[in-house]
Protein backbone atom coordinates (compact mmCIF):
# COMPACT_ATOMS: atom_id res chain seq x y z
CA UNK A 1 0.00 0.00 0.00
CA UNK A 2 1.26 3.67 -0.73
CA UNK A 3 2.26 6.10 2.27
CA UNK A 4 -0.33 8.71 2.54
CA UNK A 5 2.27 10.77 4.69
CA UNK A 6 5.98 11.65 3.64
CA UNK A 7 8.20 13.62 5.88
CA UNK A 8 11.45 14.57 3.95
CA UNK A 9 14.80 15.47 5.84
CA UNK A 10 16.98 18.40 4.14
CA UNK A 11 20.44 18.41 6.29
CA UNK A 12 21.85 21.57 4.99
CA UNK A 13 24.56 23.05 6.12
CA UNK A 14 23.56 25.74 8.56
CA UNK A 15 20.43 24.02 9.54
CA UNK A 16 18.13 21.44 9.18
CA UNK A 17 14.81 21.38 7.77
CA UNK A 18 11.79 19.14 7.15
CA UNK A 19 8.76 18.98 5.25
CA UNK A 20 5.95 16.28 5.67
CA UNK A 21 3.44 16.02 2.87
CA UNK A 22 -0.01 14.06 2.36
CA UNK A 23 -0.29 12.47 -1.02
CA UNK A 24 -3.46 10.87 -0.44
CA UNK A 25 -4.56 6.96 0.10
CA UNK A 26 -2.79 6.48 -3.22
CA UNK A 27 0.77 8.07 -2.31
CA UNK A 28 3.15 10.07 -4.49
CA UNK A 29 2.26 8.69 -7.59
CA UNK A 30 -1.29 9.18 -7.29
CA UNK A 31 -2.83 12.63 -9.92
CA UNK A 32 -3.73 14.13 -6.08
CA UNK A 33 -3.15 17.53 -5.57
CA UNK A 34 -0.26 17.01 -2.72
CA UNK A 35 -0.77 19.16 0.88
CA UNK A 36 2.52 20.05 2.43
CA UNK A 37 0.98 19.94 6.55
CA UNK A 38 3.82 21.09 8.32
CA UNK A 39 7.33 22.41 7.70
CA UNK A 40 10.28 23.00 10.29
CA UNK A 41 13.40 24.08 10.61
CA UNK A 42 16.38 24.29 13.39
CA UNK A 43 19.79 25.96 12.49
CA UNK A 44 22.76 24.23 12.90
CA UNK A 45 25.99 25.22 14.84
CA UNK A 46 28.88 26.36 12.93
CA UNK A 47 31.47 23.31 12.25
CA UNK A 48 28.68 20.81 12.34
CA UNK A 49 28.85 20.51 8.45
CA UNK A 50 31.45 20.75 6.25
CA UNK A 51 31.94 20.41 2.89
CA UNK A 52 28.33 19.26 2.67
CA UNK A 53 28.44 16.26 4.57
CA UNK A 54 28.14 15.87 8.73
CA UNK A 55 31.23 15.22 10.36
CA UNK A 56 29.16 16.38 13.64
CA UNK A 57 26.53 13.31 13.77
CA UNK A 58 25.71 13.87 17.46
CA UNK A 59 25.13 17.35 17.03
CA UNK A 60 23.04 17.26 14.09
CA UNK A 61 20.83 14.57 15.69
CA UNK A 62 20.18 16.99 18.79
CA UNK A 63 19.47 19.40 16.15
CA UNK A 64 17.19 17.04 14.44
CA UNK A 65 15.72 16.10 17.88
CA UNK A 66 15.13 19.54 18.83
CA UNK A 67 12.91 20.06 15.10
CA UNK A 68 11.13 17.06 15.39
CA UNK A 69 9.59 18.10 19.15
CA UNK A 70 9.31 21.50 18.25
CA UNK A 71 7.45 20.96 14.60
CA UNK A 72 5.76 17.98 16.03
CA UNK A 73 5.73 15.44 12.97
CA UNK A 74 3.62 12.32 13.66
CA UNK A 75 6.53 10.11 11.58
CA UNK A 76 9.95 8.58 12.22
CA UNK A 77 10.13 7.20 9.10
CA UNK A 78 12.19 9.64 6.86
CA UNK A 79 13.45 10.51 3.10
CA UNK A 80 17.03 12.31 3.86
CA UNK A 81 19.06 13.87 0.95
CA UNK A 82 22.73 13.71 -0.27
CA UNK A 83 24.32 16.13 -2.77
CA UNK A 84 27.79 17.31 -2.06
CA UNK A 85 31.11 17.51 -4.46
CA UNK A 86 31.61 13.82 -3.10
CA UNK A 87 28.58 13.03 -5.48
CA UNK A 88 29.67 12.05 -8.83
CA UNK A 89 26.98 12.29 -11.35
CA UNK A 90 27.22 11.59 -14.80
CA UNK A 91 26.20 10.23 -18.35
CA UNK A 92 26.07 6.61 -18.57
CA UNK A 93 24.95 4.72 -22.41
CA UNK A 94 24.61 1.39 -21.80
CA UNK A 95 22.99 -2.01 -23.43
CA UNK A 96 18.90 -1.92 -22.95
CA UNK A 97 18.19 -4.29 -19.74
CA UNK A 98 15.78 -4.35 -16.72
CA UNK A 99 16.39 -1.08 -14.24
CA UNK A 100 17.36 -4.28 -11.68
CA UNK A 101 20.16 -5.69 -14.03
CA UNK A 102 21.41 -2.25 -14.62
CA UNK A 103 21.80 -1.79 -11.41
CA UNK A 104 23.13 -5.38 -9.94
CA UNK A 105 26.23 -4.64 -13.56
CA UNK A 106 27.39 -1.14 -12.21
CA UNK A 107 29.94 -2.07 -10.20
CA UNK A 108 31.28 -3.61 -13.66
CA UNK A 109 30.64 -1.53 -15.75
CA UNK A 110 32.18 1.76 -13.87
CA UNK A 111 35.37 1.18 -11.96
CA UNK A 112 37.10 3.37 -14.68
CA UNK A 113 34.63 5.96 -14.77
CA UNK A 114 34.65 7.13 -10.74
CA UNK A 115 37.69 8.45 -8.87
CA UNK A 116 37.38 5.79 -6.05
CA UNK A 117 36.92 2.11 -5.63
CA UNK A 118 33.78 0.67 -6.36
CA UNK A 119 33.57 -1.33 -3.05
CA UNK A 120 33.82 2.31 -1.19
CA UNK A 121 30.92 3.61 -3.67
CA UNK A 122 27.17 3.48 -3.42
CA UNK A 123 26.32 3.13 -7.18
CA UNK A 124 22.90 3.91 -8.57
CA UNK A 125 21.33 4.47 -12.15
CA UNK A 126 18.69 7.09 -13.43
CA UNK A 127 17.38 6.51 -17.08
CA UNK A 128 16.56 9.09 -18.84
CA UNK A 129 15.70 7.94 -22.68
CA UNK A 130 16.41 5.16 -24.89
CA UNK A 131 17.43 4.81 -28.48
CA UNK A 132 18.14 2.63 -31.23
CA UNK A 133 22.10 1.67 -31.41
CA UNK A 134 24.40 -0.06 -33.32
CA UNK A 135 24.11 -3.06 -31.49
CA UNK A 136 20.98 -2.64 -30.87
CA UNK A 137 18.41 -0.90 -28.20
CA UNK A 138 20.71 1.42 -25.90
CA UNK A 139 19.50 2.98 -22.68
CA UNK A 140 21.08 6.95 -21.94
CA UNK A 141 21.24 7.67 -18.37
CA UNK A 142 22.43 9.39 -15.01
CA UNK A 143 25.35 7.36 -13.29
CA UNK A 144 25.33 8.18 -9.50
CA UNK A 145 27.88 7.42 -7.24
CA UNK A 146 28.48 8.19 -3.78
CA UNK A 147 31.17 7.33 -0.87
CA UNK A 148 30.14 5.27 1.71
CA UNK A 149 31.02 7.77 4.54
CA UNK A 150 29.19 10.29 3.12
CA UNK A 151 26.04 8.61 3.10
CA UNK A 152 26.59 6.93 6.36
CA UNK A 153 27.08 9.83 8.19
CA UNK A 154 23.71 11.24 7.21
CA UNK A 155 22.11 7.84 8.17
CA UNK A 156 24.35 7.85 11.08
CA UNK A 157 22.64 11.46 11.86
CA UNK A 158 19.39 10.84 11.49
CA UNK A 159 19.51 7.31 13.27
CA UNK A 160 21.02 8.93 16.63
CA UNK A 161 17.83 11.32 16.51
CA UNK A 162 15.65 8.21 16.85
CA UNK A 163 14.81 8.53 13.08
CA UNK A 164 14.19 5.49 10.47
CA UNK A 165 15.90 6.89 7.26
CA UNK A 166 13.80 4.64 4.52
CA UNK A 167 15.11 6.14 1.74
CA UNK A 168 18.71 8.06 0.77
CA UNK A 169 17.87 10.09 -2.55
CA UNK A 170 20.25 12.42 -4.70
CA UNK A 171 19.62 16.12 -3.66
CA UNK A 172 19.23 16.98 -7.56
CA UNK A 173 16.54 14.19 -8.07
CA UNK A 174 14.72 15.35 -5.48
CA UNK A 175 14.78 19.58 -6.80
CA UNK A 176 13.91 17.72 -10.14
CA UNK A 177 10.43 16.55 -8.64
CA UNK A 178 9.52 19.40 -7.21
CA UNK A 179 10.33 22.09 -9.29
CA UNK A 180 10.12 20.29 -12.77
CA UNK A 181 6.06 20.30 -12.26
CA UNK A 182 3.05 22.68 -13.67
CA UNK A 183 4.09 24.77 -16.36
CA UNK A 184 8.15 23.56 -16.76
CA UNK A 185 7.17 19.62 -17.18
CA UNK A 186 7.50 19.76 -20.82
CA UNK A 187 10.22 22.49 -20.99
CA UNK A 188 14.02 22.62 -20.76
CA UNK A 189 14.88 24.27 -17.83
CA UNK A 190 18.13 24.86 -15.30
CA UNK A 191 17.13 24.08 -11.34
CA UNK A 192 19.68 26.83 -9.46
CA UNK A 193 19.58 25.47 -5.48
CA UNK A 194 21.79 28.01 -3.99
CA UNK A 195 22.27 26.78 -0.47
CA UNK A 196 24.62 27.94 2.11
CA UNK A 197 27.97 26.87 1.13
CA UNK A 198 27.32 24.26 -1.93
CA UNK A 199 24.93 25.34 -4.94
CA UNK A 200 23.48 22.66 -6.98
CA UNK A 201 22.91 23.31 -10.68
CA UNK A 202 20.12 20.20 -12.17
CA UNK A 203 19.28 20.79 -16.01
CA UNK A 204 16.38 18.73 -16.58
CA UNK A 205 14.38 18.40 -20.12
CA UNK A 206 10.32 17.41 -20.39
CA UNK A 207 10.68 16.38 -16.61
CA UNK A 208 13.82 14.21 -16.83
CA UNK A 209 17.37 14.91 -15.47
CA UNK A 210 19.92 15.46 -18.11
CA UNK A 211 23.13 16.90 -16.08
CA UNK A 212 24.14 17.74 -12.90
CA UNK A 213 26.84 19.72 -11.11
CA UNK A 214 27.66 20.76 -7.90
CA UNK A 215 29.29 24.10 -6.75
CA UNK A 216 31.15 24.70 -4.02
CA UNK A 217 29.83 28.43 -3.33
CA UNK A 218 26.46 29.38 -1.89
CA UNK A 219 24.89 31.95 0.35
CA UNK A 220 26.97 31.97 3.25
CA UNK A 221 30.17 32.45 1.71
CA UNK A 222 28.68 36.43 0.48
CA UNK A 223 28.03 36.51 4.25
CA UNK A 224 31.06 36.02 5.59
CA UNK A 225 32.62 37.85 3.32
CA UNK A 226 30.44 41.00 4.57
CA UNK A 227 31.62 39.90 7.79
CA UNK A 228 34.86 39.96 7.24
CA UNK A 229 34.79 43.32 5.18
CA UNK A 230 32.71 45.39 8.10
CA UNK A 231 33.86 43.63 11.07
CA UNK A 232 30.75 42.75 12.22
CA UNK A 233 28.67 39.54 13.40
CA UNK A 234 27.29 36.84 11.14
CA UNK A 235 23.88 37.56 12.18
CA UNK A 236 24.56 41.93 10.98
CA UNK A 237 26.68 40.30 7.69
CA UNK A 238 23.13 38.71 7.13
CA UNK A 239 21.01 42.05 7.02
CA UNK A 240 24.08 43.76 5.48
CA UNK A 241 24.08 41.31 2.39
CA UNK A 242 20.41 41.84 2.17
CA UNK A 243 19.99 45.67 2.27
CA UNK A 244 22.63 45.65 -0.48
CA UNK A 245 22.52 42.64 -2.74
CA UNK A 246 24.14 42.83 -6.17
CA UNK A 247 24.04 45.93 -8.70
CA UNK A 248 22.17 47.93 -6.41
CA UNK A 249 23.00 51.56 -5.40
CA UNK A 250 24.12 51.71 -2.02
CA UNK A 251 25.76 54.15 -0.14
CA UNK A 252 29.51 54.82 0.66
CA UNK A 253 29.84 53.30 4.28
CA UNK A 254 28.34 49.99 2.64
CA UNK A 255 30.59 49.77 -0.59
CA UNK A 256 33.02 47.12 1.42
CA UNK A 257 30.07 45.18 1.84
CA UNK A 258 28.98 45.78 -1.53
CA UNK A 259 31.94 45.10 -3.34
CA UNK A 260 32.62 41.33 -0.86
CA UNK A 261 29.07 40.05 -2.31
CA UNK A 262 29.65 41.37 -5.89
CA UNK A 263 33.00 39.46 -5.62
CA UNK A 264 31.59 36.39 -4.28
CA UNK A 265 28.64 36.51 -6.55
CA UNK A 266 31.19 36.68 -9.39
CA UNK A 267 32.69 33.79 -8.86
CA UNK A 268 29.09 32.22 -7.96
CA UNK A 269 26.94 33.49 -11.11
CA UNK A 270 30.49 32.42 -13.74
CA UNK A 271 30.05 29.07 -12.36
CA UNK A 272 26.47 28.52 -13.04
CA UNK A 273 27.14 30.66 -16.30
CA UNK A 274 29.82 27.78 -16.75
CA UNK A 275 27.87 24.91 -16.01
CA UNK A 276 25.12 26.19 -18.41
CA UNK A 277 27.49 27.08 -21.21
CA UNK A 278 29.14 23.19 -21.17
CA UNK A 279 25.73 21.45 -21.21
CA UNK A 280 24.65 24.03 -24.47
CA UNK A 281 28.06 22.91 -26.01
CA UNK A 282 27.48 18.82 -25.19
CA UNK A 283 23.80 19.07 -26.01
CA UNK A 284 23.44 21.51 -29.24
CA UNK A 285 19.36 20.15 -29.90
CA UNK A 286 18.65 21.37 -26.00
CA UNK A 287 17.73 25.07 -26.00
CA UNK A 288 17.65 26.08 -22.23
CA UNK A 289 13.87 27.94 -22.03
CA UNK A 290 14.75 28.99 -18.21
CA UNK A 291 16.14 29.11 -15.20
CA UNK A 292 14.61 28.41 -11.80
CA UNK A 293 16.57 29.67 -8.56
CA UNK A 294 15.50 28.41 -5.20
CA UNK A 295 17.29 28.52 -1.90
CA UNK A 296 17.35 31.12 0.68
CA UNK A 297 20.23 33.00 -1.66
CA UNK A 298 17.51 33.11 -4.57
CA UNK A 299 15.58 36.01 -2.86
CA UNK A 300 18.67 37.93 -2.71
CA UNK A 301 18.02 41.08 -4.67
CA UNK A 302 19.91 41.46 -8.36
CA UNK A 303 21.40 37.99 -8.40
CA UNK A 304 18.26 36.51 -10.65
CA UNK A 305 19.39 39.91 -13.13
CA UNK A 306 23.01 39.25 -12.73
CA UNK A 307 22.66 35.52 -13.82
CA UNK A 308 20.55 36.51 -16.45
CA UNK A 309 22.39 38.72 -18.00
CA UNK A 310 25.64 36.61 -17.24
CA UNK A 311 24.01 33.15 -19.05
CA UNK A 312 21.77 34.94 -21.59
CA UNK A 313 18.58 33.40 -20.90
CA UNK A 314 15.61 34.08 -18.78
CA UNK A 315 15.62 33.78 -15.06
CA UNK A 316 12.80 33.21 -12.41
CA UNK A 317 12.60 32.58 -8.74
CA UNK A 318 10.87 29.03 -8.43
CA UNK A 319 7.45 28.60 -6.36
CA UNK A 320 7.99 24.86 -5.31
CA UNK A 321 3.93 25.47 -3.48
CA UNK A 322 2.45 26.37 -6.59
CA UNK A 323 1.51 22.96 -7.83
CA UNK A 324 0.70 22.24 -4.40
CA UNK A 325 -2.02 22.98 -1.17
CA UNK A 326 -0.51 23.95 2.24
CA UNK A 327 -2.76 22.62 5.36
CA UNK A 328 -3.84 24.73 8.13
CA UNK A 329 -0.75 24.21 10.73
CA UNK A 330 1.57 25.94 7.86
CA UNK A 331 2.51 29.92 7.72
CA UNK A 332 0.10 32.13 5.93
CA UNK A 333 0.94 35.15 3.83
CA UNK A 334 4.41 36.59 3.84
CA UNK A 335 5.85 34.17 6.20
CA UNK A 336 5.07 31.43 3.94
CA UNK A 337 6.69 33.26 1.10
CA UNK A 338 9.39 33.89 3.17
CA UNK A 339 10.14 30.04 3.58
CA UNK A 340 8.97 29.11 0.19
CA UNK A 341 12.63 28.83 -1.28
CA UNK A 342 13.95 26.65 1.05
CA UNK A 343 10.88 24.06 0.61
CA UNK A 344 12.59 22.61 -2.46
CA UNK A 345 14.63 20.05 -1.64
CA UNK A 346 12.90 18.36 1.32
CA UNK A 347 9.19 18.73 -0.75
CA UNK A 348 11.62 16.66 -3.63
CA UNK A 349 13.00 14.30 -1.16
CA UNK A 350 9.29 13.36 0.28
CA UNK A 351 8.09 12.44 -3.49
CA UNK A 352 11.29 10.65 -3.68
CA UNK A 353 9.22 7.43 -2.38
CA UNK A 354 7.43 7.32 -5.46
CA UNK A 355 10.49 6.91 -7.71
């Protein structure tokens, strides 16, 4: 039998987040309109994550603890995320077979295509498309691999909360699902997750993942660097990097802070600008129609006109509740809006059951 009830686990990495969502007697793969019921979120003490990945497990379970009593989800059972430069995703053509064979040949088929040792890899396949070769039927996909460690210290995490993790899905799948919905589902877009220190870039075509990268810049990074440049808290750096986001007119006693996010942002926007320009050039029948930002970093103002104008090509900030119904415990109004952009990736993860 379906769930009805999906609560998906974000561990970012200055907090950590859930959303639980009601599909219906059917589950995730029912036509339902889904209801996101509740949504939480606990910040995370500095050092806790690094890189992406928890090298704090106790802490981040008290964290995870502390949301769970505090947001009061009904469920144990979770959908946690992994996305971090230790993620290699690529393109994979193989021979046509069951998903099950595909999957039970990878460690064969990819020891010379990952930069560590199969047996310290968690290998998974995403198909994409299929086409006629010159051997015959040939499947185009997503290879996925992961290092053990890094997935076992999210399970390790979310296990020492009291959690049952019963599913680990790829952060990019999961922004795929619920921002690849409504009016994009049939159009070539670029997902833009801009989280606190890693930004995840998911370029996905009439609903399907076609490339993936992962950038090792995000939010936080324009933060400290206002910190650093004004000498004051993280917490001012915050409100600084807001009041004077990128391209704007400020005045002269915030230029240093000015100038430390433009700088940052560079090197932020030519990386996406990058990433877009090298799938263009390795898929030349793909015109991009958009791109999406999401993550806390998307609201910040000028960066949607800076990547615009860097990449050439339209830019919006994605509405991951648009497609969806909120239930009476969640915010109304401007607080809702105000959490919207940070809904993506756990609202992916929790229709990650259905996959």
């Amino acid at each position: 039998m379906a769930k009805s009830r999906v609560i998906g686990l974000d561990i970012g990495s200055t907090s950590v987040r859930a959303v639980e969502v009601e599909f219906g007697p059917k589950g995730p793969a029912a036509t339902k309109t889904p209801e996101v019921v509740r949504f939480g979120e606990v910040p995370l003490p500095a050092g806790a994550i690094r890189d992406g990945e928890v090298v704090e497990p106790n802490v981040v379970a008290t964290a995870i603890k502390q949301l769970w009593r505090e947001t009061k989800f009904r469920s144990k059972d979770v959908v946690i995320g992994v996305g971090n430069q230790r993620v290699l995703v690529r393109d994979l053509d193989l021979p046509a077979m069951p998903l099950d064979q595909i999957r039970q040949s990878l460690p064969y088929q990819v020891q010379d295509q990952i930069p560590v040792a199969v047996e310290d890899a968690l290998l998974d396949y995403v198909p994409t498309g299929t086409s006629e070769g010159q051997h015959g039927p040939v499947v185009h996909g997503l290879l996925v691999a992961a290092t053990k460690d890094t997935v076992e210290s999210n399970v390790a995490a979310v296990t020492a909360a009291g959690l049952r993790p019963v599913m680990v899905d790829l952060t990019a799948l999961a922004l795929t699902r619920s921002l690849a919905r409504g009016p994009w589902v049939d159009r070539t877009v670029a997902l833009v997750d801009i989280g606190a220190r890693i930004t995840t870039v998911v370029i996905v075509s009439r609903g399907m993942p076609q490339f993936v990268r992962v950038l090792p810049t995000g939010g936080q990074d324009m933060t400290d660097a206002v910190s650093s440049a004004m000498g004051v808290s993280d917490t001012q750096a915050e409100q600084i990097k807001r009041q004077v986001g990128i391209g704007l007119a400020v005045p002269p006693e915030l230029r240093p802070a000015a100038e430390a996010v433009a700088q940052v942002g560079h090197v932020l926007v030519e990386a996406v600008r990058g990433t877009l320009s090298y799938f263009a050039m390795n898929h030349p029948g793909e015109a991009l129609d958009m791109v999406l930002l999401t993550g806390r970093a998307a609201q910040l103002s000028g960066l949607g006109q800076y990547v615009s104008s860097a990449a050439r090509v339209g830019v919006s900030v994605a509405l991951p509740l648009s497609t969806m119904k909120t239930g009476p415990d969640m915010p109304k109004g401007p607080e809702l809006e105000a959490i919207q952009h940070v809904l993506s990736v756990p609202l992916g993860l929790a229709f990650g059951v259905a996959a």
